[in-house]
Every structure is written in structure tokens, then in C-alpha cells.
Protein backbone atom coordinates (compact mmCIF):
# COMPACT_ATOMS: atom_id res chain seq x y z
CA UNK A 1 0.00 0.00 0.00
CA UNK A 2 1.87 3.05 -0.66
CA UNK A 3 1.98 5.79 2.17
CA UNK A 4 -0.80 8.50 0.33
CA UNK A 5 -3.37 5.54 0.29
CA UNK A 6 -2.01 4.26 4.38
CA UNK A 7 -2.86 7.94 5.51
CA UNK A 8 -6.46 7.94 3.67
CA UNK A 9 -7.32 4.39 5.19
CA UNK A 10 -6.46 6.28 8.61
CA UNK A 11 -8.91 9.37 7.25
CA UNK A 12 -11.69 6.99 6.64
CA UNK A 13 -11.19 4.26 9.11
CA UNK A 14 -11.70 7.35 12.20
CA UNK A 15 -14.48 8.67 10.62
CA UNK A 16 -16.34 5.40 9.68
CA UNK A 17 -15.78 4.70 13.55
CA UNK A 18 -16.31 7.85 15.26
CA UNK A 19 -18.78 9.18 12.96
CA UNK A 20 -20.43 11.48 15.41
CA UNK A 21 -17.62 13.11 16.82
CA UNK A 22 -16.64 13.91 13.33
CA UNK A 23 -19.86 15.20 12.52
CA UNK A 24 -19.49 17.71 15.52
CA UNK A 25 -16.32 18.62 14.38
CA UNK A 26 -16.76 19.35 10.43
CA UNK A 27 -19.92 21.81 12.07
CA UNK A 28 -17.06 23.64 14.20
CA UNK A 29 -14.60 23.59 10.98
CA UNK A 30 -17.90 25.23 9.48
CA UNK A 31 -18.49 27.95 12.13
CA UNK A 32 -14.58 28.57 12.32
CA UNK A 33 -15.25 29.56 8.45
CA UNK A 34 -18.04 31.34 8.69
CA UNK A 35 -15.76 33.74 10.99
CA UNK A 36 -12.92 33.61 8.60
CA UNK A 37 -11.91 35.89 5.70
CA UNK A 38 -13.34 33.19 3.23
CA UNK A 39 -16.58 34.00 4.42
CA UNK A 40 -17.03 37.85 2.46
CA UNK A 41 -20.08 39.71 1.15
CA UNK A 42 -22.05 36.67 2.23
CA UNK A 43 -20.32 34.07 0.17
CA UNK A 44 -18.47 31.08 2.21
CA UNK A 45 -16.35 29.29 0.67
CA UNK A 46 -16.81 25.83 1.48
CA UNK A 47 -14.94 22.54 1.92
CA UNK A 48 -15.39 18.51 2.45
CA UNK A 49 -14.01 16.89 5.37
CA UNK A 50 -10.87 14.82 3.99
CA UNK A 51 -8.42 17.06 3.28
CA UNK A 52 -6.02 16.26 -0.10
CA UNK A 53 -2.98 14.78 0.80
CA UNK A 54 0.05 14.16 -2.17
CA UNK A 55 3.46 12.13 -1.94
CA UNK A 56 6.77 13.25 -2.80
CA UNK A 57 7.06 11.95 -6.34
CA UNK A 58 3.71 13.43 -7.80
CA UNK A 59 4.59 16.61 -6.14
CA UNK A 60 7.89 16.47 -8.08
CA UNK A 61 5.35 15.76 -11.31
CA UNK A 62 3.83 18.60 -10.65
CA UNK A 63 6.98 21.17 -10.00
CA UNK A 64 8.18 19.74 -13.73
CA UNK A 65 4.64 20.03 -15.13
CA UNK A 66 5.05 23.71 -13.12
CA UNK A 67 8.21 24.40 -15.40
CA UNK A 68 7.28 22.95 -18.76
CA UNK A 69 4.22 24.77 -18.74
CA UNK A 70 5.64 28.26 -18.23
CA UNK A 71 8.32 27.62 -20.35
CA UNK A 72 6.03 27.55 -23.11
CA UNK A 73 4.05 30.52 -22.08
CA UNK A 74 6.58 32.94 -21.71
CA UNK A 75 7.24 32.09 -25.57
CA UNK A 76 3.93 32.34 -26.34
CA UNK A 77 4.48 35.82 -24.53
CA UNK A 78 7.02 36.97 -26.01
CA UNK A 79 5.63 35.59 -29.90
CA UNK A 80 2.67 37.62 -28.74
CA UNK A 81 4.61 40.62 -28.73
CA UNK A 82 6.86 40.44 -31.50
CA UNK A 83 4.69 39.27 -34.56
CA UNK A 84 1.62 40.60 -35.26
CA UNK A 85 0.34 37.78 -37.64
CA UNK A 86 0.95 35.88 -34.66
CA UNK A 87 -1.22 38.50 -32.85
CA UNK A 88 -4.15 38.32 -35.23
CA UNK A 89 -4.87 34.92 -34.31
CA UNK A 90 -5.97 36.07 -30.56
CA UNK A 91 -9.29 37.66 -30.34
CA UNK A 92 -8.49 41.06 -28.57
CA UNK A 93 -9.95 44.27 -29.28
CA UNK A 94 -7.19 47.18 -30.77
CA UNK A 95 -7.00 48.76 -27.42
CA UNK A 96 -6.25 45.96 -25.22
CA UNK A 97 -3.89 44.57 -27.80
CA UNK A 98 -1.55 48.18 -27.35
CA UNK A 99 -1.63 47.36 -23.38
CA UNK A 100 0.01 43.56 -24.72
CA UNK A 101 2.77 45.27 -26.65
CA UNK A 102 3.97 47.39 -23.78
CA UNK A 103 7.51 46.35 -23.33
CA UNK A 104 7.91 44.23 -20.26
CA UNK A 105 11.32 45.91 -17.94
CA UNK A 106 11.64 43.13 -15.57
CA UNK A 107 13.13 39.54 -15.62
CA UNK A 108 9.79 37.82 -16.01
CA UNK A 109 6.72 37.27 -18.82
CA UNK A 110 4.72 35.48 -16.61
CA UNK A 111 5.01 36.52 -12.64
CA UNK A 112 2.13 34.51 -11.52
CA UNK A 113 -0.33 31.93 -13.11
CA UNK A 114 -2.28 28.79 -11.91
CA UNK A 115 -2.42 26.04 -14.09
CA UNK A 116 -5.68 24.00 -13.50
CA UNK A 117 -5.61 20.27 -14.60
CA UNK A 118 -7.84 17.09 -14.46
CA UNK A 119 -4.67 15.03 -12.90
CA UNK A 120 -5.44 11.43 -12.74
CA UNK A 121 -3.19 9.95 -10.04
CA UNK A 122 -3.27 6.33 -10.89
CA UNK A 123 -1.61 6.93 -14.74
CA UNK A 124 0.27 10.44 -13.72
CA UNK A 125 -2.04 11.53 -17.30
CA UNK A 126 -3.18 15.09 -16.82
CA UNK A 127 -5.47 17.69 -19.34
CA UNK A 128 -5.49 21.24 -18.80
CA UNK A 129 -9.02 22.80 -17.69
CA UNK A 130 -8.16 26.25 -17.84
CA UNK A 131 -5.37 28.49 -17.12
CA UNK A 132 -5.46 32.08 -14.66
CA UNK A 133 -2.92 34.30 -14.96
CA UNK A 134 -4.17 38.47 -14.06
CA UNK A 135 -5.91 38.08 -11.21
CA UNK A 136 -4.87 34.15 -9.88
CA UNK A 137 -6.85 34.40 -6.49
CA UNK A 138 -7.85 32.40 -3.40
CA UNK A 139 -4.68 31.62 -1.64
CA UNK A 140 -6.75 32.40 1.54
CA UNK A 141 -8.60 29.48 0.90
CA UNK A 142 -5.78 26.63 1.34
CA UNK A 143 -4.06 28.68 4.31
CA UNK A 144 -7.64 29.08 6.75
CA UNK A 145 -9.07 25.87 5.84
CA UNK A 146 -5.50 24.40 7.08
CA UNK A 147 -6.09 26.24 10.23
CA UNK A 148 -9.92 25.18 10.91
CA UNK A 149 -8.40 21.28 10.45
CA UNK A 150 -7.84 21.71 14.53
CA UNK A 151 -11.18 20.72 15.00
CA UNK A 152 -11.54 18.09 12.28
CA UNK A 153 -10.81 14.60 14.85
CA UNK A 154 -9.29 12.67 11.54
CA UNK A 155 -7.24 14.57 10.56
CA UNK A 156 -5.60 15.03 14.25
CA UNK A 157 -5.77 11.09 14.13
CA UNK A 158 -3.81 11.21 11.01
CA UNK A 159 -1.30 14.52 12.05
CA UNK A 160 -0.26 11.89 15.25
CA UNK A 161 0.89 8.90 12.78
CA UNK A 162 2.26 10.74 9.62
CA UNK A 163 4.45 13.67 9.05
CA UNK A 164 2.09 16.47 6.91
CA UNK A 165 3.84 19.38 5.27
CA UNK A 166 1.42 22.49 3.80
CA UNK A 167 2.21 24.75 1.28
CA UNK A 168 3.44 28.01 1.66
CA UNK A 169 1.70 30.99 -1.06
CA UNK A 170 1.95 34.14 0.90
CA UNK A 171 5.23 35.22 1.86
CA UNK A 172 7.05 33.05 -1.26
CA UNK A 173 4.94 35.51 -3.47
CA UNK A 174 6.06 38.37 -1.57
CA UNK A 175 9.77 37.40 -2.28
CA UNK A 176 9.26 36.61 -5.63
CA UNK A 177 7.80 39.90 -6.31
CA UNK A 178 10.26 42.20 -4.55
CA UNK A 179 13.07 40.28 -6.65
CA UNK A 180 11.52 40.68 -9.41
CA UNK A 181 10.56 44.43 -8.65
CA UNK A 182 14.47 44.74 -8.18
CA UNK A 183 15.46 43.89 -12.10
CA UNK A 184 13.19 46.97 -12.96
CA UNK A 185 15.56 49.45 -14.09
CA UNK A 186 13.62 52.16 -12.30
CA UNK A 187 13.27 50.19 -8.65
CA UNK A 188 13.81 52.29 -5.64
CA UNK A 189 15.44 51.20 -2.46
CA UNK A 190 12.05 51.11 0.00
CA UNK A 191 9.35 51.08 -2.57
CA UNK A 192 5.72 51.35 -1.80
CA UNK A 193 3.75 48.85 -2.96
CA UNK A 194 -0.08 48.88 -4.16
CA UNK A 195 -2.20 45.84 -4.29
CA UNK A 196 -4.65 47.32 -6.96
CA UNK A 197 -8.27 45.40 -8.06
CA UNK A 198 -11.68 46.95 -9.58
CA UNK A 199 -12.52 46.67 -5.48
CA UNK A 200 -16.36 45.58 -6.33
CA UNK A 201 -14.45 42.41 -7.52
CA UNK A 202 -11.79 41.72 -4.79
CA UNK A 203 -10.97 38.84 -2.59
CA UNK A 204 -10.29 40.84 0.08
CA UNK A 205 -9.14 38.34 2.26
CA UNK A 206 -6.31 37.26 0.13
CA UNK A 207 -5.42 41.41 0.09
CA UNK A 208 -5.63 41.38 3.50
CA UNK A 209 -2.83 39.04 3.85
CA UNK A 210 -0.71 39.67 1.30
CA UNK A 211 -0.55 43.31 2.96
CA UNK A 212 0.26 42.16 6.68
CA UNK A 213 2.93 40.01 4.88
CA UNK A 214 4.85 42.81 2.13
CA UNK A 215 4.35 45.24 5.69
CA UNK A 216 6.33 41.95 7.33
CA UNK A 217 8.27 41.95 5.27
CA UNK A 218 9.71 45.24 5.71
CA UNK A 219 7.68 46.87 2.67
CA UNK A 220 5.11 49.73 2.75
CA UNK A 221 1.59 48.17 0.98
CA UNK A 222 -1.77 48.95 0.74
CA UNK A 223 -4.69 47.95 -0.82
CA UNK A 224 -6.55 50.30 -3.82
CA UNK A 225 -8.71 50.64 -6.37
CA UNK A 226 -7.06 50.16 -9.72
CA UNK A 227 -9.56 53.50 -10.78
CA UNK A 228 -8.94 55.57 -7.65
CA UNK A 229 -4.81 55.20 -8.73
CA UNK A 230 -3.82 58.76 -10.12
CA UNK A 231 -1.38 59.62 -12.49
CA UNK A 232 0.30 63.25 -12.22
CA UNK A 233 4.14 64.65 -12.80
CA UNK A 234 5.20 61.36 -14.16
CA UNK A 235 4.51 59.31 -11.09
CA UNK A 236 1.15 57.22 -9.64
CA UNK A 237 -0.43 58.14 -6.76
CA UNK A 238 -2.63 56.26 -4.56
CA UNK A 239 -5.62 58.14 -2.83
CA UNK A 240 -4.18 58.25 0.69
CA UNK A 241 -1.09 60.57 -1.16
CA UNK A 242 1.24 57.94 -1.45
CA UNK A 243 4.22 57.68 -4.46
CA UNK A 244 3.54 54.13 -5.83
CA UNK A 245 6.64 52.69 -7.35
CA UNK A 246 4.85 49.04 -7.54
CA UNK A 247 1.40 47.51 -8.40
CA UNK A 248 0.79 44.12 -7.25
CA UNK A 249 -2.00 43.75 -10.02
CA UNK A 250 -4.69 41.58 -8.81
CA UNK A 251 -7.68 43.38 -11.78
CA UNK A 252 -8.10 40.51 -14.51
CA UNK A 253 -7.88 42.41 -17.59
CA UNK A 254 -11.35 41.52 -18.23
CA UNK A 255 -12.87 44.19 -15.64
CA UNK A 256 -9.78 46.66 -16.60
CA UNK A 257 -11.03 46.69 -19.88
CA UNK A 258 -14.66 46.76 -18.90
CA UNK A 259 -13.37 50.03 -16.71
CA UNK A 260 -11.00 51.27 -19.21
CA UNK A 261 -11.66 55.17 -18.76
CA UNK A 262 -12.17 55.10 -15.26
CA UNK A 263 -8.30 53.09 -15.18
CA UNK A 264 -6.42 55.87 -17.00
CA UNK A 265 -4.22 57.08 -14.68
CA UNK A 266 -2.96 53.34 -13.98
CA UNK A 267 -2.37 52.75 -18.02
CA UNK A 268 -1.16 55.78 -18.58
CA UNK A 269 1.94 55.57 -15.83
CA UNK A 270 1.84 51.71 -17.18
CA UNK A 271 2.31 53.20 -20.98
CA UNK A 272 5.02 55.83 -20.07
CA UNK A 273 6.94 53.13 -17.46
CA UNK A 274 6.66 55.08 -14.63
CA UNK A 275 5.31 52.03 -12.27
CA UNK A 276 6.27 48.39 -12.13
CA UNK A 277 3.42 45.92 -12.03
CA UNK A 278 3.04 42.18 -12.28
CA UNK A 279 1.86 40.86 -14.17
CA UNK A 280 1.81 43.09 -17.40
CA UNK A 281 -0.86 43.09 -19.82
CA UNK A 282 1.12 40.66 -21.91
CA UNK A 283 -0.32 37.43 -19.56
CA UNK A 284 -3.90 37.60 -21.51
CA UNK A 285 -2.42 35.91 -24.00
CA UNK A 286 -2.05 33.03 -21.77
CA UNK A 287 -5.33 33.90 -19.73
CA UNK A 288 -7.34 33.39 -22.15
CA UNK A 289 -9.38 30.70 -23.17
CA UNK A 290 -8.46 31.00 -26.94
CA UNK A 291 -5.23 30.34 -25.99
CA UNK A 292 -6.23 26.40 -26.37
CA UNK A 293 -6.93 26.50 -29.57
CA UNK A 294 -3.74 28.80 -30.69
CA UNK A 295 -1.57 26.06 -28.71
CA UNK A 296 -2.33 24.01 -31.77
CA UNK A 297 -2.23 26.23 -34.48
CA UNK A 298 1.38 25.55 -36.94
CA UNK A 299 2.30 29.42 -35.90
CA UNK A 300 2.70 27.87 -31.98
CA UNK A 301 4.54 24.69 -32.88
CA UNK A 302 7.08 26.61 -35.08
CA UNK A 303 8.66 27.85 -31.90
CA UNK A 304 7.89 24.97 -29.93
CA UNK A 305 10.32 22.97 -29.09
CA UNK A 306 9.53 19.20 -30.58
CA UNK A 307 9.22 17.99 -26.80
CA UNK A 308 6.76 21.15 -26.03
CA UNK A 309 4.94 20.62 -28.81
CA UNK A 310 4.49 16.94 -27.95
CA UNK A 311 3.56 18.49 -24.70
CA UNK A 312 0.72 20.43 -26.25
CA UNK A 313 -0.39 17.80 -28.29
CA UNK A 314 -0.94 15.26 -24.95
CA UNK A 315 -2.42 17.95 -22.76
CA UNK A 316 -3.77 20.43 -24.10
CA UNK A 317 -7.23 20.24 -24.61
CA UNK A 318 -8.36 19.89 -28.59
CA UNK A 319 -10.13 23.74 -28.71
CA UNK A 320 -12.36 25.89 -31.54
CA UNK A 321 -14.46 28.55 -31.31
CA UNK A 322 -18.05 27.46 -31.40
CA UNK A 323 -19.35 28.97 -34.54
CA UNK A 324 -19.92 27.68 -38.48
CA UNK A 325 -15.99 28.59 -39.12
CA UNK A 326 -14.84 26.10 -36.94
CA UNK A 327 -17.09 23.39 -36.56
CA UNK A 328 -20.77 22.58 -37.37
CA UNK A 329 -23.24 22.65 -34.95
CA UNK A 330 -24.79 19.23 -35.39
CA UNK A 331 -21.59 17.53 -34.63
CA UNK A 332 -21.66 18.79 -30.91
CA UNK A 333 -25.25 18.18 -31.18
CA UNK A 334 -25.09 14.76 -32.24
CA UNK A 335 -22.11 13.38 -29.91
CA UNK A 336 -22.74 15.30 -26.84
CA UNK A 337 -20.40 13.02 -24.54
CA UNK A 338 -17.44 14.55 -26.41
CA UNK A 339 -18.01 18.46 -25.53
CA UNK A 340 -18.28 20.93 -23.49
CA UNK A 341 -19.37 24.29 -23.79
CA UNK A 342 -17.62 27.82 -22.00
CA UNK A 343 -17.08 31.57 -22.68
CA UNK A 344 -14.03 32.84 -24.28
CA UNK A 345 -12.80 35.08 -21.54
CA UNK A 346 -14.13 35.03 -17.63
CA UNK A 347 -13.46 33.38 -14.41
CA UNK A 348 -14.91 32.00 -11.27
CA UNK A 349 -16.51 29.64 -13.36
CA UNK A 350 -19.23 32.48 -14.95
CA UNK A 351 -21.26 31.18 -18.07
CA UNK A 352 -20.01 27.59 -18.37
CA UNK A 353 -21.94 25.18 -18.92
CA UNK A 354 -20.98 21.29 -18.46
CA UNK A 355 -19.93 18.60 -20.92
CA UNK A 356 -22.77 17.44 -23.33
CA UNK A 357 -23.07 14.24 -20.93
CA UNK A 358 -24.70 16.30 -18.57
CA UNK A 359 -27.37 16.91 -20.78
CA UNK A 360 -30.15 14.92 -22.08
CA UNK A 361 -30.56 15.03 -25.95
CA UNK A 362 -33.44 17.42 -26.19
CA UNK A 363 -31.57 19.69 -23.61
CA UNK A 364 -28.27 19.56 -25.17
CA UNK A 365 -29.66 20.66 -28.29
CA UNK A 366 -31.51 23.63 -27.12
CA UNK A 367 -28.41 24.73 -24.82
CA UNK A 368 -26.26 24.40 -27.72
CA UNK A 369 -28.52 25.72 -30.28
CA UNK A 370 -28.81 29.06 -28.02
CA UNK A 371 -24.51 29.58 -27.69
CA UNK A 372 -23.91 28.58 -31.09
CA UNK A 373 -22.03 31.73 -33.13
CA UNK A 374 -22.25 33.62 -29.43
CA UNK A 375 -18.79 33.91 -28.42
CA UNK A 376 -18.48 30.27 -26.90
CA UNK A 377 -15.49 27.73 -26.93
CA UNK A 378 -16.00 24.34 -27.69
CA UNK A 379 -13.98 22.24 -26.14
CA UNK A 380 -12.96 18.11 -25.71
CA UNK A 381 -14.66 16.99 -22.60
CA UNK A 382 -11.71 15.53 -20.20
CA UNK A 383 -12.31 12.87 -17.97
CA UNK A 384 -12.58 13.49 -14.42
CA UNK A 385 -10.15 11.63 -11.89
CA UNK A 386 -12.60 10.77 -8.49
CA UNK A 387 -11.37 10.02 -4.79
CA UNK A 388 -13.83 9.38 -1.95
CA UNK A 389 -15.08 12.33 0.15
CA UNK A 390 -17.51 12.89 2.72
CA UNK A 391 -19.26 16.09 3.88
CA UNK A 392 -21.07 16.55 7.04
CA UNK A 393 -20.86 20.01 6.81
CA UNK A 394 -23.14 20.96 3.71
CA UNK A 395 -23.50 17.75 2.24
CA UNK A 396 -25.50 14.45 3.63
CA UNK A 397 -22.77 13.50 5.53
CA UNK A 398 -21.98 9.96 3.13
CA UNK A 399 -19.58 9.05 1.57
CA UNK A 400 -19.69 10.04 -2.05
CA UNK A 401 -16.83 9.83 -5.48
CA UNK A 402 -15.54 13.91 -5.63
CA UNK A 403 -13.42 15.09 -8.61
CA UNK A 404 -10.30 15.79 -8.54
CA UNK A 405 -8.76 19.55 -9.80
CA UNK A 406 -5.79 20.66 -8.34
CA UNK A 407 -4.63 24.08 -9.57
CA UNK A 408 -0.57 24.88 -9.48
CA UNK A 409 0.57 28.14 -8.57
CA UNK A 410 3.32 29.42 -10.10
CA UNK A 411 5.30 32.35 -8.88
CA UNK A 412 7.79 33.39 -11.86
CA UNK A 413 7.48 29.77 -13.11
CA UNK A 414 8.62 27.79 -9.73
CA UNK A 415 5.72 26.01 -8.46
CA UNK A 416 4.43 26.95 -4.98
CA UNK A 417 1.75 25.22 -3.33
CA UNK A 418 -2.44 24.63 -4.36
CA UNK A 419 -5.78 25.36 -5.27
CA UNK A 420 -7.44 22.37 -5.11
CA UNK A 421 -11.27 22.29 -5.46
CA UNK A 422 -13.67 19.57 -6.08
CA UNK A 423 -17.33 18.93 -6.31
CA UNK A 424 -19.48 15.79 -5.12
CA UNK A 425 -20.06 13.22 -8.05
CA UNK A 426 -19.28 13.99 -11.78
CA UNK A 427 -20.63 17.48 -12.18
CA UNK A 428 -18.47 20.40 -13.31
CA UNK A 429 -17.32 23.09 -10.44
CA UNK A 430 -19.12 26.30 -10.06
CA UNK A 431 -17.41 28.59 -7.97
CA UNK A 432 -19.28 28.99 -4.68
CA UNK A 433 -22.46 26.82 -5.63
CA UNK A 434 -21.10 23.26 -5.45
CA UNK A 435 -17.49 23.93 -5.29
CA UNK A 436 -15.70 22.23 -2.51
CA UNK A 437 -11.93 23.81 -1.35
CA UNK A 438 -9.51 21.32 0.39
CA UNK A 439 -6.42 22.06 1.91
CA UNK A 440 -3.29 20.32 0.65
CA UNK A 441 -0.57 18.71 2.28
CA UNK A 442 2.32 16.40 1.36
CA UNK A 443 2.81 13.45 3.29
CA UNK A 444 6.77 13.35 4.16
CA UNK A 445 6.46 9.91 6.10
CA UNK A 446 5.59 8.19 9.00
CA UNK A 447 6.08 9.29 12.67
């Protein structure tokens, strides 16, 4: 039995035979929550009882997945940039494709990203489900479930027979940032740091953080409104009067677009250089669904490596727009099982709809019928990897088959720790409906 499977029989065998007491304790891991900066506006983010708990080896899988992956997207990046055939195969509008082309002064394309797969842990076989790069959010999540665990009796059970190891996304982004900040040519000594967002948006809880650790860490930081940010004598300026010689840019590109007047004093330092930020506009290329699709095109695999494009080929999930240019309409309808249906460009799980399977006939046709030439990506359905879960907390309190989608956070390509979210039975994840968070640990051996 290897030791990831020895530590779940001790998860299951405590709760199978101390049921109650577990019950009790997934409500108090539920009220500790409910007080907890993933509980905002209303929304709690929730989670299942058993936390996820990986082995040395596929962590190391995942740290060269980490590497592989960015490697290609900081070419993709930087083709982006350079070519503008290249560019016309991207769907972006003539004004965010000018915020792309702004040179990039620091040692980095891609700052941060998560890479979300469908990771099946029996073959070490993965797919891409989508990729976040502007914007990556939720750290909070993995760091104050980890702490509500205290009252969860299993997992004590298991924390007295195995040695568990979390993973650290707070203070190794700081660091990464503030070296990074330091290969801008214009970096001063103490700079002073903005975490910017369209606010309405935020996570504030991951702000939160992130601010008591860049103040930790011996940096002024506070949190602002990407439109409140003003731009005067060639410097920014946040509303409490402060210089800002950094912007910690947490807006997806989306809602900076969506607010692109009300943002001009941020693009117009970003235009004349006279801030750093990470990520630059640059990453949409990669945040963007469309990206799939472009993975595949000839123009990708010409500077592809023959080993990255053999990468692409295995992982990347077969992509078109859905519309009569790209495929016809009755072969999604007829052969449901092998689609799925999402928007082009938005996050938190808004507008998608699951695989064709999910469907019956009539329904599938009418749901695809309705999207078809609307802006919508087709895409292969992947098959979801399933490990046993049970939730006391929100769900019946059975045992039930979850999926399975970790998410890899990547600070400047080195891989740093989770996002791991699953949903009960074979359903696709909507952010704060069904979606289940568990914390992540790797098991380093026995005690």
C-alpha cells in the first residue's frame, strides 16, 4: 500500500468509527469559516471533510509540469509581442492589444499563473481545464481551511501517525515579487507597494494578507482601487497621497477593460513606465481561453520545441471557437459526450456550462442551439479523476466519489503550493455553488 493511500485508510477508518464526533467537528470547521476571511459579502467558501494529501514523487510531477508549462508561455508571450500575424490569431480588441505590446522591464513574462488540470493519479495523465494568470486568487482558501483542520478529529488522528507538510503561497509571493521588482531598471530602495483590483471584484481576504505580509516583510503596501490610482508629474499616486513605485495587479484584464476610462491614470503611468506591475498586460495571452486552440495552431509549434509541442499535443485540450468557421453545430449536437461548452474570456466559473453528458438530448440541443455563433469555446470533454469524500458540513454527511482539480501556482514559473477544489459526483465546479476547497498537504512519512 503506498503511504498517500495508508494515511487515507487512517482518514476513513476514524471517521467510519467515530462518525459522530466527526460530525461535531466538520460543524465547528464550518463555524470557524463562517468567521474567517473566506466567508465575504455573504459568500463562504466551502470545503469537504478529507483534506487532499500528495506524496513526494507526484509533487515532483507537478513542480516539472510547473516548469514545462511556463516555459512555453513565456514564448507564447514573447511571440505575442513580436509578430503581429501571430497576434491576429488572438481575439483582442485594438486597445487591449496596445496594453500587450507594452515592453515588459523586468526579468519575467509570466510573474504569476495557476495552471488547473484534471490530474489522474493512478496513470500520472493530466489535461489542462483552464489556465489564470491576471488576477490568480484564493490563496486564503488553502491557508484558513489548514487552520480550521484543529477541530476536524481525523485529521488530528492522522497529524499523530504521519508527518504532513502544507504549502506556503503568501510570503514566497512576496519574495518573488520584490526580486523581481528589483530587475526593474527604475526600482527604488524602499518602494511602496499597491495591491490594486476593480474593489467591487476583490478577494479581500487574500489582500488582506498579502498586505500584513509585504508590511512583514519590511515593505510599505496597501490595498486600492485600480480607478482611484492617479497619475500626475510622471509618477502614480494612490488616494491616501502615497508615491507608488509598484502595483501588485490583482484586476483581470477583463474588468480593466470593462473600466477602461475610469483606469487611465494606472495605463497611462503603465504606458510611459513610470510604475512596475506584475503581471503586465502581456499574460492575456495566456489567460485566455483561446489560448487552447492557438496552442495548436502551426504558428505555436514553429517555436515549440519538438518535446513542447508533444507536450501540447498530450495535454492540451483539442479547442475551436463554437461557430460555423470552426465546426458545425450538429456535430456537438449529435455526440454530446465529447463536448463541453464555456465563454471565451471570464473566471470564477461564470457562463459555463458542463460537458454534453450532462445533458439529455433534447436539452443539449436547445443549450447548444442558443450559444452557437455567441462567443463560446467548444472544447474536448476531459475525464474526471474521483477520490472518496464525505461532507457533514453541507453535504448528507456519506460518503460520495468527488473530482479531482488541483490548480498549481506558479510564482515566476517555480511552483508553490495549491488550489485544489472539487465537487461531489461527476458534475463540473461552479465557484461557490457546489465547489468544494480542500487544503493540501504532502505526506513526508511516517512518525
Amino acid at each position: 500500500m503506498s503511504l498517500t493511500k495508508e494515511v487515507y485508510k487512517v482518514y476513513r477508518d476514524h471517521i467510519n468509527e467515530h462518525r459522530e464526533a466527526n460530525r461535531k467537528g466538520a460543524l465547528r470547521v464550518k463555524d470557524t469559516l463562517e468567521h474567517s476571511p473566506v466567508n465575504y459579502n455573504g459568500v463562504l467558501d466551502k470545503t469537504a471533510h478529507v483534506p487532499k494529501v500528495y506524496d513526494a514523487a507526484t509533487i515532483e510531477k507537478f513542480q516539472e509540469i510547473s516548469a514545462v508549462t511556463h516555459r512555453i508561455f513565456e514564448k507564447v508571450i514573447a511571440q505575442y509581442q513580436k509578430d503581429p500575424d501571430y497576434r491576429r490569431l488572438f481575439p483582442f480588441s485594438g486597445e487591449l492589444e496596445e496594453l500587450m505590446c507594452l515592453p515588459i522591464p523586468y526579468a519575467s513574462k509570466l510573474p504569476m499563473a495557476r495552471f488547473d488540470l484534471f490530474y489522474n493519479e493512478e496513470t500520472g495523465d493530466f489535461k489542462f481545464c483552464e489556465i489564470n494568470t491576471d488576477g490568480t486568487a484564493a490563496m486564503i482558501r488553502d491557508l484558513e481551511m489548514r487552520k480550521a483542520l484543529v477541530h476536524n478529529p481525523a485529521h488530528q488522528a492522522v497529524l499523530r501517525q504521519f508527518d504532513l507538510e502544507p504549502f506556503e503561497l503568501f510570503d514566497s509571493w512576496v519574495k518573488t515579487f520584490l526580486e523581481l521588482y528589483k530587475t526593474y531598471p527604475k526600482h527604488v530602495e524602499h518602494p511602496n507597494i499597491a495591491i490594486a483590483d476593480i474593489l467591487d471584484n476583490a478577494t479581500l481576504g487574500d489582500f488582506e494578507e498579502y498586505m500584513r505580509r509585504f508590511q512583514a516583510a519590511g515593505v510599505d503596501c496597501e490595498i486600492c482601487d485600480l480607478r482611484d490610482l492617479e497619475y500626475r508629474d510622471g509618477a502614480l499616486w494612490s488616494p491616501s497621497g502615497n508615491k507608488v513605485d509598484a502595483v501588485y495587479r490583482r484586476a483581470v484584464t477583463a474588468d480593466v477593460m470593462e473600466h477602461y476610462d475610469a483606469c487611465a491614470g494606472f495605463l497611462e503611468a503603465a504606458r510611459n513606465d513610470d510604475v512596475f506591475f506584475a503581471g503586465a498586460f502581456a499574460t492575456q495571452a495566456i489567460h485566455n481561453k483561446w489560448l487552447f486552440y492557438v496552442l495548436h495552431r502551426p504558428e505555436s509549434k514553429a517555436f515549440l520545441t519538438p518535446e513542447e509541442t508533444a507536450f501540447v499535443e498530450a495535454h492540451i485540450p483539442l479547442t475551436v471557437e463554437f461557430s460555423q468557421e470552426y465546426i458545425a453545430l450538429e456535430e456537438v449536437q449529435k455526440n454530446k459526450d465529447r463536448y463541453m461548452l464555456k465563454p471565451m474570456d471570464a473566471y470564477a466559473s461564470k457562463g459555463i456550462y458542463a460537458a454534453g453528458r450532462e445533458y439529455s438530448p433534447e436539452e443539449w440541443g436547445k443549450v447548444s442551439a442558443d450559444l452557437y455563433d455567441k462567443g463560446y469555446l467548444c472544447q474536448e470533454y476531459c475525464e474526471q479523476y474521483m477520490t472518496d469524500n464525505i461532507d457533514f458540513a453541507w453535504g448528507d454527511g456519506e460518503w460520495h466519489p468527488f473530482i479531482n482539480m488541483p490548480g498549481l501556482y506558479t510564482y515566476n514559473g517555480v511552483f508553490a503550493g495549491f488550489l485544489f477544489r472539487t465537487t461531489c459526483e461527476e458534475k463540473i465546479i461552479v465557484a461557490h455553488e457546489n465547489e468544494r476547497t480542500l487544503p493540501v498537504f504532502l505526506v513526508k512519512g511516517r512518525k
